[in-house]
C-alpha atoms as a PDB file:
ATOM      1  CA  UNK A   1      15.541 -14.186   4.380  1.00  0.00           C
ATOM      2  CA  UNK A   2      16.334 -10.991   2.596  1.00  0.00           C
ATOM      3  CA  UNK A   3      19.666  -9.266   4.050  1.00  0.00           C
ATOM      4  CA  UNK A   4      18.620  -5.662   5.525  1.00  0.00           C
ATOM      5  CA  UNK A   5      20.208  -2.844   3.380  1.00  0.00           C
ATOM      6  CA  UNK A   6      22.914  -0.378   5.390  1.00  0.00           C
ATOM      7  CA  UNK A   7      21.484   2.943   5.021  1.00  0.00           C
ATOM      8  CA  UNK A   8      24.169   4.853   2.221  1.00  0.00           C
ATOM      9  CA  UNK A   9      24.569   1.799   0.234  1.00  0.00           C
ATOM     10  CA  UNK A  10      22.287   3.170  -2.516  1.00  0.00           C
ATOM     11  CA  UNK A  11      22.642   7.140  -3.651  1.00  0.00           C
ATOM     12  CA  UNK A  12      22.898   9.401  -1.045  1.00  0.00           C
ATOM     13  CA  UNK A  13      20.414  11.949  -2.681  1.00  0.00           C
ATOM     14  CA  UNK A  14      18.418  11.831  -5.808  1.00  0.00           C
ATOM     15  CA  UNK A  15      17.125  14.572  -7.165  1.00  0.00           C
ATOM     16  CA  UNK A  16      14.001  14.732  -9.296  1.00  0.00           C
ATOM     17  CA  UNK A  17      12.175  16.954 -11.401  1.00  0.00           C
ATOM     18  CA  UNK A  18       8.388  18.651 -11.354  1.00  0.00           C
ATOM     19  CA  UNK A  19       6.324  20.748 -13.169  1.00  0.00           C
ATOM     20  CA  UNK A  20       3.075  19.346 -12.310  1.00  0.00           C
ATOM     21  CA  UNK A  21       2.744  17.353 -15.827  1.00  0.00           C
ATOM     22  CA  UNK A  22       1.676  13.635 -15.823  1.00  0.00           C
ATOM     23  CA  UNK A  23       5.054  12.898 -16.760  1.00  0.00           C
ATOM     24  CA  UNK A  24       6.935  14.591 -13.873  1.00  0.00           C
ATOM     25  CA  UNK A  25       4.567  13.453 -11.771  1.00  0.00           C
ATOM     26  CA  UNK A  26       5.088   9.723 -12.452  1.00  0.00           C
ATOM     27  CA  UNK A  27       8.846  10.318 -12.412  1.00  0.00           C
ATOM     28  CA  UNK A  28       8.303  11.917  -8.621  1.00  0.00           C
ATOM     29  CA  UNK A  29       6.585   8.512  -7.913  1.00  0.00           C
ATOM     30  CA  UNK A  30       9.462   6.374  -9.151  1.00  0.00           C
ATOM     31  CA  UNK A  31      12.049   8.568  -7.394  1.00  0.00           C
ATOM     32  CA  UNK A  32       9.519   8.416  -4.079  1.00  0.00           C
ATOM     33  CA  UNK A  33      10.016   4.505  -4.362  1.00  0.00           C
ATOM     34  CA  UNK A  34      13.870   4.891  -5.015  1.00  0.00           C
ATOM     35  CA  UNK A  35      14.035   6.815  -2.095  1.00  0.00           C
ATOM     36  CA  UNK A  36      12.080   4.992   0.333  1.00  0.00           C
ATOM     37  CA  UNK A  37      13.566   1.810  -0.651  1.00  0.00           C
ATOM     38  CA  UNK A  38      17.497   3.241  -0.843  1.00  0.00           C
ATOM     39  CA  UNK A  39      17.114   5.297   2.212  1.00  0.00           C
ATOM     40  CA  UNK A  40      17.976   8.700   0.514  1.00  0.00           C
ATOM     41  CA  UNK A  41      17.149  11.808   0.599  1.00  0.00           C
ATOM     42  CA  UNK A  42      14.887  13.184  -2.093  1.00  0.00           C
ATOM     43  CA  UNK A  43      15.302  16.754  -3.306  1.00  0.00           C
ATOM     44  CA  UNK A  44      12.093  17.419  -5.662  1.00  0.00           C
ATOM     45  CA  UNK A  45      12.690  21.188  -7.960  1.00  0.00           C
ATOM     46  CA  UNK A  46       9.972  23.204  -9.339  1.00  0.00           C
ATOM     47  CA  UNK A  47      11.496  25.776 -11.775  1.00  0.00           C
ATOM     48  CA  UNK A  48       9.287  28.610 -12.554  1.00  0.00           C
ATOM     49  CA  UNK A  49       9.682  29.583 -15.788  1.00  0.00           C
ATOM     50  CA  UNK A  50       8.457  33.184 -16.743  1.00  0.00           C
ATOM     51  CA  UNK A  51       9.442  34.177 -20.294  1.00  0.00           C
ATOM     52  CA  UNK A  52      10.472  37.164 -22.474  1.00  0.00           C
ATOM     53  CA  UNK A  53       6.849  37.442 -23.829  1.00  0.00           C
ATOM     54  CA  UNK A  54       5.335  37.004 -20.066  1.00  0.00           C
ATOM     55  CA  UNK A  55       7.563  39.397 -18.806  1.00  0.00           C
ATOM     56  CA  UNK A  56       6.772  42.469 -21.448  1.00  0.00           C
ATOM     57  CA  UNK A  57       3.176  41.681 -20.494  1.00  0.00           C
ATOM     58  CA  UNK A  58       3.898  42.377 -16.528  1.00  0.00           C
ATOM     59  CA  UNK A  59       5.942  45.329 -17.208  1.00  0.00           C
ATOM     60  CA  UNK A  60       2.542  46.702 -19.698  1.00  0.00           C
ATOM     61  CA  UNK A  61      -0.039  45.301 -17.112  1.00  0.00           C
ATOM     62  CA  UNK A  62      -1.100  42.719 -19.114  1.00  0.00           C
ATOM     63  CA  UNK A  63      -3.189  39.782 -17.345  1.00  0.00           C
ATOM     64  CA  UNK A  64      -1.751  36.830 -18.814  1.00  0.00           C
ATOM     65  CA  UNK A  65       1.639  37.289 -16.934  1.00  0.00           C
ATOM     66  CA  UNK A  66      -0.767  37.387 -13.812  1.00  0.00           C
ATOM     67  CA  UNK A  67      -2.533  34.244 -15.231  1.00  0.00           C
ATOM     68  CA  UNK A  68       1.041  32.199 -15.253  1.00  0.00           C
ATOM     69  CA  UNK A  69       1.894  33.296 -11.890  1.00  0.00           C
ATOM     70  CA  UNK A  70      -1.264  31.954 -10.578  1.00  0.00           C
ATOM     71  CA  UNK A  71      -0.753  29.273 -12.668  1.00  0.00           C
ATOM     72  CA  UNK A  72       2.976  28.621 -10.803  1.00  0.00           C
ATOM     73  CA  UNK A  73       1.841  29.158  -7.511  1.00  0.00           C
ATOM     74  CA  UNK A  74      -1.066  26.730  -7.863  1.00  0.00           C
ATOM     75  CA  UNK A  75       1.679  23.877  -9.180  1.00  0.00           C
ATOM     76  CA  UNK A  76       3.756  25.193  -6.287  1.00  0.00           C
ATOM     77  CA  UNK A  77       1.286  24.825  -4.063  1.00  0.00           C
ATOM     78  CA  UNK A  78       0.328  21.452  -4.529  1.00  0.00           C
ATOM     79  CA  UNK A  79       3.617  20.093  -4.686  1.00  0.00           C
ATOM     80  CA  UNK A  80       4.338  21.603  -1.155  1.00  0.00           C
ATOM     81  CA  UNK A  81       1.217  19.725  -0.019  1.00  0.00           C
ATOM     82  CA  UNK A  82       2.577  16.393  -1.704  1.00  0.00           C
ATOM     83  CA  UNK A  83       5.812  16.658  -0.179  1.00  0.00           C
ATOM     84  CA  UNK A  84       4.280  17.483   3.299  1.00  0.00           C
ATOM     85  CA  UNK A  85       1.231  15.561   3.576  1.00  0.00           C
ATOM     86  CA  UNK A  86       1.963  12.624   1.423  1.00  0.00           C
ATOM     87  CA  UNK A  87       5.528  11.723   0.986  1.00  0.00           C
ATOM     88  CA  UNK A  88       5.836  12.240   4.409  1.00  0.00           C
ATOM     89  CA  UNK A  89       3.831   9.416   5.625  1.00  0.00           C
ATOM     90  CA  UNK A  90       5.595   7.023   3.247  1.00  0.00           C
ATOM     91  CA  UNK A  91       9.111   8.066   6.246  1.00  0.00           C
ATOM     92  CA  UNK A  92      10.562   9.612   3.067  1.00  0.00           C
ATOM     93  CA  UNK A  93      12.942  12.677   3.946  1.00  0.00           C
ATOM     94  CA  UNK A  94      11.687  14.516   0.922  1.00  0.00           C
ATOM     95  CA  UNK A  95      12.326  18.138   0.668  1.00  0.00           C
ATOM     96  CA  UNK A  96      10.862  20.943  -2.279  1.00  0.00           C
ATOM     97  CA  UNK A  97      13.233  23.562  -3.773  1.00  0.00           C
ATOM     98  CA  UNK A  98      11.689  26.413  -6.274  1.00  0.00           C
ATOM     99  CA  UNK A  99      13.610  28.264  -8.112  1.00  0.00           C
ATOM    100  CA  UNK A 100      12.682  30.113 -10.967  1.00  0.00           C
ATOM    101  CA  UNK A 101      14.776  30.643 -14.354  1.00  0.00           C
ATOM    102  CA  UNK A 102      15.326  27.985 -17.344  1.00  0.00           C
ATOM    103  CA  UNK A 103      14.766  24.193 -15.660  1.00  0.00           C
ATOM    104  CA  UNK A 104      17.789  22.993 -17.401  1.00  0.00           C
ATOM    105  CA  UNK A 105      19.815  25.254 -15.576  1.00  0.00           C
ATOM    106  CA  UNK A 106      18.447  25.560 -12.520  1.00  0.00           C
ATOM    107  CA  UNK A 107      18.573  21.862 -12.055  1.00  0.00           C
ATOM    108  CA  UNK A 108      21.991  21.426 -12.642  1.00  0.00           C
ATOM    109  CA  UNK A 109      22.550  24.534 -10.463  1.00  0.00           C
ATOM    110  CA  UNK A 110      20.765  22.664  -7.653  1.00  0.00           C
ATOM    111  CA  UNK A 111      22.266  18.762  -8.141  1.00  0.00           C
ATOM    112  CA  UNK A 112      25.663  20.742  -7.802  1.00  0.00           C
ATOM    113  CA  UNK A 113      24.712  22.402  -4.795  1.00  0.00           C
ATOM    114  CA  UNK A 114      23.230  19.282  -3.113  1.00  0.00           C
ATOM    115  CA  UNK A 115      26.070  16.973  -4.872  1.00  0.00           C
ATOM    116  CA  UNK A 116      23.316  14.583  -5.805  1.00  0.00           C
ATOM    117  CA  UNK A 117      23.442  11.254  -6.896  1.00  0.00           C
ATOM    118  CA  UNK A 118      20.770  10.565  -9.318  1.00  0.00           C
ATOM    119  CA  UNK A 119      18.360  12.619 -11.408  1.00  0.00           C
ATOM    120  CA  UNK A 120      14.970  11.870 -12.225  1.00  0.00           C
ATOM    121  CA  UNK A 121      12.784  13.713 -14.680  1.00  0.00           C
ATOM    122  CA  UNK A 122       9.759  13.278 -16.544  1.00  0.00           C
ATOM    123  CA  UNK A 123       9.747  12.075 -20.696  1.00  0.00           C
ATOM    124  CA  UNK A 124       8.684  15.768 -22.792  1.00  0.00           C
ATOM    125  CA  UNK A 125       6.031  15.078 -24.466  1.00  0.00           C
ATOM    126  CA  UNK A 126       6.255  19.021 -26.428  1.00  0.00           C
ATOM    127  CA  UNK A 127       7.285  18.667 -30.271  1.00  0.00           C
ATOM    128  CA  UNK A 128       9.245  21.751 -29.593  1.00  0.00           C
ATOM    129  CA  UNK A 129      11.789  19.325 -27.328  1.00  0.00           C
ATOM    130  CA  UNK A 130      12.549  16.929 -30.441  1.00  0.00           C
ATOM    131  CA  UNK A 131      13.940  19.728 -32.109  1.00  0.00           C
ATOM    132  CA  UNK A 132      15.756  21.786 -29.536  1.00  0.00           C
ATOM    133  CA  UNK A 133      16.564  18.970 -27.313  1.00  0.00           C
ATOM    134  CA  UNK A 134      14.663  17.759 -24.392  1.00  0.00           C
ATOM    135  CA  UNK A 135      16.030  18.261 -20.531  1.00  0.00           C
ATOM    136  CA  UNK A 136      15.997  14.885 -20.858  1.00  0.00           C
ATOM    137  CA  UNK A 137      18.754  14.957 -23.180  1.00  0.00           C
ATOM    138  CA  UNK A 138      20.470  17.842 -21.608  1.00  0.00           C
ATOM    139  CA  UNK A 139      21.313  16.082 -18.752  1.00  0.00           C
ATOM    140  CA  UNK A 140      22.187  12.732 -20.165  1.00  0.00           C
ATOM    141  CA  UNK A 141      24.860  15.011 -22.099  1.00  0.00           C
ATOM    142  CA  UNK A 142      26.184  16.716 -19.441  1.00  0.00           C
ATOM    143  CA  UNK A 143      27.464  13.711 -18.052  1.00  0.00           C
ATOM    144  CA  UNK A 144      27.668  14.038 -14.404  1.00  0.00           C
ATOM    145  CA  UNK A 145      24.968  11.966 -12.794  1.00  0.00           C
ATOM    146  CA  UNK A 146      23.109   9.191 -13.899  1.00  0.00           C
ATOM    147  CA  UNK A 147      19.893  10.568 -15.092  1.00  0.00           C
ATOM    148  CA  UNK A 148      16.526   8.210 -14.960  1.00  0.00           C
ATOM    149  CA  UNK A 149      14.075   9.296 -17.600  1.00  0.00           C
ATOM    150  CA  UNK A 150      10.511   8.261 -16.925  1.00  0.00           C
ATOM    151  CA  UNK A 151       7.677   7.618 -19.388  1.00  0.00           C
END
């Protein structure tokens, strides 16, 4: 006979990062599992990025900075369906948060504001990361929550 688990004996809220990449994806279905099984709350954040070269393209009327905003709201989009239609039915109170700016940032800005528990993000799979540092990384630095990185 397994003993039944006390709701708020695992974290309280766990926060996890998408973009819509395989990789975020699978770590949305880890923290999904984490969630259900811990009874917490689950905070998913999509963090638009727009930069300096997209944005002198939408001040000049280019169509490439239209092209990444569809682009965003088509990720956005199906994320809100996720969390509505299928996390739902798993009795998961999951929740979406966008924000736009640099994800590093903006997730800490949101675990601080929701005083999460646990992060969750995604392995980077861009060469670019190895040198600069991944999120990943950045988090595991900052030291303030215990950060789950998922292949």
């Amino acid at each position: 006979m397994t003993p039944s688990r006390t709701p708020g004996d695992g974290p309280g809220t766990i926060l996890v990062g998408v973009d819509g990449s395989i990789p975020s994806l699978r770590a949305a279905a880890y923290a999904v599992g984490l969630a259900r099984r811990q009874h917490s709350r689950l905070v998913a954040v999509y963090v638009r990025t727009l930069s300096s070269t997209v944005l002198s393209l939408a001040d000049s009327g280019g169509h490439a900075a239209v092209n990444v905003v569809d682009a965003h709201n088509a990720v956005e989009q199906q994320l809100r369906d996720a969390v509505e239609r299928d996390i739902a039915r798993l009795d998961v109170d999951a929740h979406l948060v966008v924000r736009t700016g640099e994800p590093f940032t903006e997730l800490v800005a949101v675990a601080q504001a929701l005083n999460a528990d646990a992060v969750i993000v995604g392995r980077s799979a861009g060469a670019l990361h190895r040198l600069a540092g991944s999120i990943a990384v950045k988090l595991v630095r900052c030291g303030r929550w215990p950060v789950t990185v998922v292949p």
